[in-house]
Protein backbone atom coordinates (compact mmCIF):
# COMPACT_ATOMS: atom_id res chain seq x y z
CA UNK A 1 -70.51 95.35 119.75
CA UNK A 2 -68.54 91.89 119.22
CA UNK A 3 -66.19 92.04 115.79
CA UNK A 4 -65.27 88.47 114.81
CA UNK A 5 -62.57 88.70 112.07
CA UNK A 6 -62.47 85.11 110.93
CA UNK A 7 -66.07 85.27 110.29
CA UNK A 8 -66.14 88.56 109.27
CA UNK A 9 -68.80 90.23 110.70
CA UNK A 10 -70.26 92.48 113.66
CA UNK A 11 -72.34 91.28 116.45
CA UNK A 12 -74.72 93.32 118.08
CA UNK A 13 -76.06 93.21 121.83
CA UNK A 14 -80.12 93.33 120.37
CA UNK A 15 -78.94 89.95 118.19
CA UNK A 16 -78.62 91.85 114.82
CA UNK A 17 -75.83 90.61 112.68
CA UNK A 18 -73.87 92.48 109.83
CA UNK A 19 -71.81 89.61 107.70
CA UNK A 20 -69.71 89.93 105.03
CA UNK A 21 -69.63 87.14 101.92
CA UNK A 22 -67.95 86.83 98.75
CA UNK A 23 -70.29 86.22 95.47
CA UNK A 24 -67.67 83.58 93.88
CA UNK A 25 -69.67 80.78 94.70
CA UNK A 26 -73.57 81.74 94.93
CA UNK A 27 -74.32 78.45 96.69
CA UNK A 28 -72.09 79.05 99.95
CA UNK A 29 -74.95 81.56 100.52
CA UNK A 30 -77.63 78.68 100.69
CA UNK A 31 -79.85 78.39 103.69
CA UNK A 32 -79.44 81.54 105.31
CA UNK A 33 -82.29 84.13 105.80
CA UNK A 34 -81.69 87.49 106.01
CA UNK A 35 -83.30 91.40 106.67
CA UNK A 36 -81.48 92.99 104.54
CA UNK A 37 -78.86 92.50 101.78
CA UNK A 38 -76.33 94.91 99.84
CA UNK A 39 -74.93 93.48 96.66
CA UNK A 40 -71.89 95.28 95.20
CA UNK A 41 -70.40 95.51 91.92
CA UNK A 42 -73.71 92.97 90.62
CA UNK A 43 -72.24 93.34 86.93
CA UNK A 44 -69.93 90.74 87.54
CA UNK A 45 -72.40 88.37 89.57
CA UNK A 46 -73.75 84.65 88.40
CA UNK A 47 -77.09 85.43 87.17
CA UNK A 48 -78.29 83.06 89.50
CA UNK A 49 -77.04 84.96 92.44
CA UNK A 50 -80.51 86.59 93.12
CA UNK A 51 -83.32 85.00 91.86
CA UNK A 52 -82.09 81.46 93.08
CA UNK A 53 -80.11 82.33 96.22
CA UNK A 54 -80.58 85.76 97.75
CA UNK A 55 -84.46 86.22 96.83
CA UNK A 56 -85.12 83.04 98.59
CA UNK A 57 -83.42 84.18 101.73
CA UNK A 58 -85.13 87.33 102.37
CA UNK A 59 -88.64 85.18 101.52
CA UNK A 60 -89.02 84.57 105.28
CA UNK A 61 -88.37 87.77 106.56
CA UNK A 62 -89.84 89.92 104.03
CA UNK A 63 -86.03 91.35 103.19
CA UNK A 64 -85.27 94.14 100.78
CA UNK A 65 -82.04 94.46 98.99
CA UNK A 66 -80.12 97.01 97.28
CA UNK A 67 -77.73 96.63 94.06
CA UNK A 68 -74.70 98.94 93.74
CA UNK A 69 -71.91 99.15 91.60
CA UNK A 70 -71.06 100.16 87.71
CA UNK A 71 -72.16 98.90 84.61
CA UNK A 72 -70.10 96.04 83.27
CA UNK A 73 -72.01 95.78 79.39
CA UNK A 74 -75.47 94.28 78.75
CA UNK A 75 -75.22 91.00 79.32
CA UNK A 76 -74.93 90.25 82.83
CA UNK A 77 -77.15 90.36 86.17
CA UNK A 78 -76.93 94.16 87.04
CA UNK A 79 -78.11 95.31 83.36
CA UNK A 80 -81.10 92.50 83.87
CA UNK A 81 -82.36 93.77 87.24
CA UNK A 82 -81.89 97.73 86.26
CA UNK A 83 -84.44 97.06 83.81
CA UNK A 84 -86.50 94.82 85.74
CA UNK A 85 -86.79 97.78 87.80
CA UNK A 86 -88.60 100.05 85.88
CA UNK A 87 -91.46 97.80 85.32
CA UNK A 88 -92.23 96.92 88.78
CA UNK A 89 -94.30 98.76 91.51
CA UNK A 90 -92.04 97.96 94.63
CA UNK A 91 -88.71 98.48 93.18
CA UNK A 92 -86.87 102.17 92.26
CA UNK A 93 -83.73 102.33 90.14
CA UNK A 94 -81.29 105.47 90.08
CA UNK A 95 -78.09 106.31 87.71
CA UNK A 96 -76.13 108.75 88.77
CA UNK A 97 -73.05 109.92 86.51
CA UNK A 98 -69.67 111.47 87.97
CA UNK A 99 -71.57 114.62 86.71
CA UNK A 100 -74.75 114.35 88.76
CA UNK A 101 -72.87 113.98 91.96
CA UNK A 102 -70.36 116.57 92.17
CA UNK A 103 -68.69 114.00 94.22
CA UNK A 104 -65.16 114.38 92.09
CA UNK A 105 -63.45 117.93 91.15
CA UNK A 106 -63.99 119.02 87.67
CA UNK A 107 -60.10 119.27 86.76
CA UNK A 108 -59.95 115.83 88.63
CA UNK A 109 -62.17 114.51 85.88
CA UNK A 110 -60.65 116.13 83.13
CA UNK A 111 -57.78 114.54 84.33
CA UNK A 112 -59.31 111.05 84.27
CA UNK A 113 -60.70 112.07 80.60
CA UNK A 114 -57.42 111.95 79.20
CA UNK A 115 -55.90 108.86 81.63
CA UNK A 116 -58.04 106.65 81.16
CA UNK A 117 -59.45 104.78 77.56
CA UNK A 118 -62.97 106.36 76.74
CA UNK A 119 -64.41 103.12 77.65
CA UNK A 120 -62.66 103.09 80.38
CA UNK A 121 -63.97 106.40 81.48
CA UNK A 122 -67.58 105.71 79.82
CA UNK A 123 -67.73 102.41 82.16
CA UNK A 124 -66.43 103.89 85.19
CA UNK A 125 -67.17 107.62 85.54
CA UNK A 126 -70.56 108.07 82.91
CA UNK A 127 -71.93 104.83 84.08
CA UNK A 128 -72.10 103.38 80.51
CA UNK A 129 -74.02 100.22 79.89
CA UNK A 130 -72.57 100.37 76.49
CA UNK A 131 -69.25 100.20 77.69
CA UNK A 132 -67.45 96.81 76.05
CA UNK A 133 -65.72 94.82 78.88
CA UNK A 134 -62.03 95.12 79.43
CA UNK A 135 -60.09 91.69 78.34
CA UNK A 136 -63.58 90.00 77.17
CA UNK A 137 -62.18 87.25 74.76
CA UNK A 138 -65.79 86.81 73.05
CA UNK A 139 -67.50 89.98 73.05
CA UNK A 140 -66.01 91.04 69.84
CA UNK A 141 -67.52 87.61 68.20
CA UNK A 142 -70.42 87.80 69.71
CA UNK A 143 -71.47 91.19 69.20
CA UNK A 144 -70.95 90.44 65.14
CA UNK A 145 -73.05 87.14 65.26
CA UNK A 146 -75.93 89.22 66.66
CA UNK A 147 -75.63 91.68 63.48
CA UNK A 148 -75.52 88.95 61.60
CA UNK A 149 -78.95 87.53 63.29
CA UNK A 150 -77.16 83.85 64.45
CA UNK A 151 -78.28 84.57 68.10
CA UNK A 152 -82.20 84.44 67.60
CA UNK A 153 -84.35 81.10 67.65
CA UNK A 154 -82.32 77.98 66.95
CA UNK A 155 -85.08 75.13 67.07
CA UNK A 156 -83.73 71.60 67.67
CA UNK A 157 -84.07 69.38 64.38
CA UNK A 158 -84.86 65.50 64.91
CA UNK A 159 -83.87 64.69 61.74
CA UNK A 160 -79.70 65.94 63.55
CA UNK A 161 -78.04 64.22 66.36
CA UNK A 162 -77.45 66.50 69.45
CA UNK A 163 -73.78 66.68 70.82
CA UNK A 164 -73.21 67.77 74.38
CA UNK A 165 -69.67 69.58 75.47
CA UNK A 166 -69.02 69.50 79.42
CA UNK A 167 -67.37 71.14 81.82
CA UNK A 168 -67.86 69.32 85.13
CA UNK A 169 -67.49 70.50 88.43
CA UNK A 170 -66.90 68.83 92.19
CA UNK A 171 -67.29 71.98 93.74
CA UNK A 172 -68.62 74.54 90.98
CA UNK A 173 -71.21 74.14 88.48
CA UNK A 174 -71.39 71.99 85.65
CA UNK A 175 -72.02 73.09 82.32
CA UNK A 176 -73.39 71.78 79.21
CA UNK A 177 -73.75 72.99 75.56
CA UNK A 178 -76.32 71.05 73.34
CA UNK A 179 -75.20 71.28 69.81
CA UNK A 180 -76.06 70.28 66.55
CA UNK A 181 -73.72 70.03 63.37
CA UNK A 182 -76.17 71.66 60.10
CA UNK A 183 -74.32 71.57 56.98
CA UNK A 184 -71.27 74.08 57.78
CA UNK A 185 -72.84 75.16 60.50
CA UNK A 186 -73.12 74.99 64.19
CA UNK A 187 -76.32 75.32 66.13
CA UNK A 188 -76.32 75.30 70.23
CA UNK A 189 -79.79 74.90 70.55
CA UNK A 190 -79.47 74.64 74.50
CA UNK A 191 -76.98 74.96 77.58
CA UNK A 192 -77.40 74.00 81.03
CA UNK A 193 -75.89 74.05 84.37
CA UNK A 194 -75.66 71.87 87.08
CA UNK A 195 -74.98 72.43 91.02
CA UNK A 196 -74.64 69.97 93.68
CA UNK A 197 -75.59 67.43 91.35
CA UNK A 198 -73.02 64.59 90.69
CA UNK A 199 -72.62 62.81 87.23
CA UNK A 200 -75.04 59.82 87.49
CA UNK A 201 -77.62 62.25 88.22
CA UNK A 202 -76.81 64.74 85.43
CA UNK A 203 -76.52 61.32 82.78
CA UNK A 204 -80.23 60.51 84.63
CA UNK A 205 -81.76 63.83 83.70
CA UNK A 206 -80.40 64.59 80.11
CA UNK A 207 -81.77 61.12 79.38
CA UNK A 208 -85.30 62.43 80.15
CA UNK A 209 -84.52 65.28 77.20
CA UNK A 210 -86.24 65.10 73.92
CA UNK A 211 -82.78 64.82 72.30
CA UNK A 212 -80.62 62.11 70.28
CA UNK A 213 -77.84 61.99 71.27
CA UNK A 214 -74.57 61.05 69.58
CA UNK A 215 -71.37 62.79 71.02
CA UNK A 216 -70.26 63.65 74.52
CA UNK A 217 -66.94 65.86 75.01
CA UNK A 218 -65.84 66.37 77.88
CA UNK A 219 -62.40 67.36 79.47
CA UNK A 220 -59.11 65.60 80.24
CA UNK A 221 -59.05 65.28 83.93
CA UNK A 222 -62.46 62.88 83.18
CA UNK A 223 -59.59 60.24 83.43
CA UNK A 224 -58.74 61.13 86.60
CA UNK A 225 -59.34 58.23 89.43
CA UNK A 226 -61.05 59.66 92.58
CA UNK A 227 -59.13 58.51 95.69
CA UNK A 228 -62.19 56.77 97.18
CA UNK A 229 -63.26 54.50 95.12
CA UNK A 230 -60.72 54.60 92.18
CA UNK A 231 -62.94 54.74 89.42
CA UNK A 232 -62.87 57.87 87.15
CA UNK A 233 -65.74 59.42 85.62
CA UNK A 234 -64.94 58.76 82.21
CA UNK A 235 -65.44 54.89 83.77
CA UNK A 236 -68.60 55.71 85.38
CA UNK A 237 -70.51 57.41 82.67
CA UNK A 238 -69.60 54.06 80.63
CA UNK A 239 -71.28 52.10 83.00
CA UNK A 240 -74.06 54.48 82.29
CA UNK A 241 -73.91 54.36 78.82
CA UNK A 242 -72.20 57.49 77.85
CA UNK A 243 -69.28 57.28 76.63
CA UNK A 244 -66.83 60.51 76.15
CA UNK A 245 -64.54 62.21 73.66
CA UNK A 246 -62.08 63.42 75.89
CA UNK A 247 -60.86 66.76 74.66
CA UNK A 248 -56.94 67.31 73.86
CA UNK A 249 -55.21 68.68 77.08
CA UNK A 250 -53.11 71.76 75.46
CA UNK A 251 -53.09 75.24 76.80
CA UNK A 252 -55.87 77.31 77.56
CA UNK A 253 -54.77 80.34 75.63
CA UNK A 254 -55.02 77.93 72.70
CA UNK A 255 -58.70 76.59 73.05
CA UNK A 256 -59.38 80.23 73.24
CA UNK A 257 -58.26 80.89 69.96
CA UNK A 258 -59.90 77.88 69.04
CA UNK A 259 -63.07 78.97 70.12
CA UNK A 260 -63.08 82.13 68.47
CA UNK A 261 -61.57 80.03 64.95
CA UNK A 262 -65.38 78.06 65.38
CA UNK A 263 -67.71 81.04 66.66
CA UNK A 264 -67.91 82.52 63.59
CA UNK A 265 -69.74 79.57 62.22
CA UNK A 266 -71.95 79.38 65.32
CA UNK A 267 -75.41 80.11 65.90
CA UNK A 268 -77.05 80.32 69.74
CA UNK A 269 -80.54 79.67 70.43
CA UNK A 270 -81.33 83.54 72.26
CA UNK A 271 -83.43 81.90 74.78
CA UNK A 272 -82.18 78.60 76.17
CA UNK A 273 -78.78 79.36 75.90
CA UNK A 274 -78.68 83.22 77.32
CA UNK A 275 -77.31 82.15 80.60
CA UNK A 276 -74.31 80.84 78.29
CA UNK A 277 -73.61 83.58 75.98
CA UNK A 278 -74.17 85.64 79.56
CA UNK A 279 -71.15 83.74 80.46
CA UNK A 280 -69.56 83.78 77.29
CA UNK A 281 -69.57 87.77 77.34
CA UNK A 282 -67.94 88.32 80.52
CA UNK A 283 -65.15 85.76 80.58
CA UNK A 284 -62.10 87.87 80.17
CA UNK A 285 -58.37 87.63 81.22
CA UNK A 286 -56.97 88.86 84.41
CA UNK A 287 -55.48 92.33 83.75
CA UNK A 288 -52.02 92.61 85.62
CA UNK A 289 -51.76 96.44 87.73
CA UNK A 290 -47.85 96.01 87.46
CA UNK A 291 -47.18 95.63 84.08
CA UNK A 292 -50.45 97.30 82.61
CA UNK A 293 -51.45 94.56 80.28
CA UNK A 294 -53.66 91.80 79.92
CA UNK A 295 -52.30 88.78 81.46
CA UNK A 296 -52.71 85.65 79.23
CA UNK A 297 -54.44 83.55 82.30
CA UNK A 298 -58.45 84.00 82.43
CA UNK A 299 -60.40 85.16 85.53
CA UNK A 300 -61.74 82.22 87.46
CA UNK A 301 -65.08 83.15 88.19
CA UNK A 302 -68.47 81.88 87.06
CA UNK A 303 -68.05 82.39 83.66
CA UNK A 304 -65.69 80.13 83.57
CA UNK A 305 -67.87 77.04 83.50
CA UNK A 306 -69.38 78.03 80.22
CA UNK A 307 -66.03 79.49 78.96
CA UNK A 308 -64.67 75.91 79.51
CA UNK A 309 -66.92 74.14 78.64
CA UNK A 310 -67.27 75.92 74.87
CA UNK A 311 -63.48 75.34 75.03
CA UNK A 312 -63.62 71.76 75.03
CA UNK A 313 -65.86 71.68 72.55
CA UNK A 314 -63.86 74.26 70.00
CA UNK A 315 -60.37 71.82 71.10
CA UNK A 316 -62.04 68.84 69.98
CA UNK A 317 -63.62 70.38 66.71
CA UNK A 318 -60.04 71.44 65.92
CA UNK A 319 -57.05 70.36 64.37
CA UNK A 320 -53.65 70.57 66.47
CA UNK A 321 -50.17 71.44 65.19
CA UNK A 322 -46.49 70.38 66.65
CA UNK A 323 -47.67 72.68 70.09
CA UNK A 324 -50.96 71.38 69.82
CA UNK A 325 -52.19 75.19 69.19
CA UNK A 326 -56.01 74.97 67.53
CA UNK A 327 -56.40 76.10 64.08
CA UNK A 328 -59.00 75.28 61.77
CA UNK A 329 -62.02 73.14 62.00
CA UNK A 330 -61.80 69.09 61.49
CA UNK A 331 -64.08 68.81 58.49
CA UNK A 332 -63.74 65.02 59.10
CA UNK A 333 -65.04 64.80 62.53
CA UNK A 334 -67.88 67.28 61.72
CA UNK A 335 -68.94 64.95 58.45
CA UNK A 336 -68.41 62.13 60.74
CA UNK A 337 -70.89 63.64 63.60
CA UNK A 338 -73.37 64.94 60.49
């Protein structure tokens, strides 16, 4: 057997292969075929991880797969498939507590009982669906606009301009939030996301949309000039007829808080934007071992896309003080975009 560190995997003499690969970016994954895959900790996976990347590549070969790891809430990949699971013939699904294996001592887990938070422990050890995420900055909000029935069927109105918030990638995804100012309200009747596309072909496509456009945000680096050719893409999108707001550059801590000052006054089409509020769910800060806290700096993952994107859009529907810290909605650029 051949082990080959840098590429991390094990080569055998019958031609079998056993590679690992990291889930941060789904697409690095593209192209491959394989016999058999084993996906860990799926919770905290880009929905499109399977269905557009890993299913594909054990097409050819007539792969299986297996999904391991521990709940992570609802809203996310692993929860999706579990389900999925028990409605199909050629799949089987198993949940097995700290209490159905015997695999820990008991005083061990009493132990653990009073260490760790009972989500914590519900998460981890009981294999709780329920479980809310550690750090989530939206989960709170969310979870109260779907009591209060704002993430059902948004339809898009004619009558209403559409507004579109971006976050654009050069190497990740980019995202889009279709939005509609009603009165006091705010209705994202839509999100999107984009890989390996660049921006004239993104402009091209949400062209081809039903939609009337009226305002584009989009973040501050859109000034940047590439090396190559020098243009930015704020320059190029005016060339193709969009032309951005270019949301405030302050710090990201603060566009969180604006987003949560707007959310409560938003309402999400359950459908067309569930790979969004997905997205929106999971994004949570980076918890720091050393100091046992939260850290103030988000996880970079792909959640982010979404995360940033809703950002933008909460920085420019804000108000900024002396630190440019967001506080409460600009009535005059809403009445101005309704």
């Amino acid at each position: 057997m051949d082990y080959n560190k840098g590429e991390l995997c094990a080569n055998f003499p019958n031609g079998a292969r056993i590679q690992l690969h990291g889930a941060d970016n789904p697409d690095t994954f593209r192209g491959q075929y394989s016999d058999s895959v084993v996906l860990d900790e799926v919770a905290q996976m880009s929905p499109r991880m399977w269905s557009e990347v890993i299913r594909p590549a054990l097409a050819d070969r007539k792969g299986r797969a297996l999904f391991i790891g521990t709940p992570f809430g609802r809203n996310n990949l692993f929860y999706d498939l579990f389900e999925k699971a028990a409605e199909l013939e050629d799949w089987n699904r198993q949940l097995w507590t700290c209490y159905d294996t015997d695999a820990i001592d008991p005083d061990e887990l009493a132990t653990l009982a009073k260490e760790m938070s009972p989500e914590e422990f519900e998460q981890e050890m009981l294999c709780s669906w329920s479980a809310q995420v550690k750090g989530a900055y939206y989960a709170k909000a969310l979870d109260k606009a779907e009591r209060e029935d704002r993430i059902c069927s948004v339809p898009y109105q004619e009558e209403v301009p559409v507004g579109t918030a971006w976050d654009l990638g050069i190497n990740d995804s980019t995202s889009i939030w279709f939005w509609q100012i009603c009165g006091r309200e705010i209705h994202f009747i839509d999100y999107k996301e984009f890989t390996g596309s660049g921006l004239p072909d993104i402009l091209r496509e949400l062209k081809t949309y039903p939609y009337i456009y009226d305002t584009h945000i989009g973040p501050h680096d859109l000034k940047v000039r590439e090396l190559g050719s020098g243009v930015s893409r704020l320059e190029t999108a005016a060339r193709l007829g969009i032309k951005f707001n270019v949301a405030r550059n302050i710090p990201v801590i603060d566009g969180i808080s604006g987003v949560r000052d707007v959310l409560g006054r938003c309402w999400f089409d359950e459908k067309k934007c569930r790979q969004g509020l997905e997205a929106l769910r999971l994004y949570r800060s980076e918890w720091d071992d050393v100091k046992r806290v939260a850290s103030l700096r988000p996880v970079h993952d792909w959640t982010s896309h979404a995360s940033d994107a809703l950002r933008y859009f909460a920085v420019e529907m804000s108000k900024g003080g002396k630190q440019g810290r967001a506080g409460s909605l600009n009535y005059d650029l809403l009445d101005r975009i309704a």
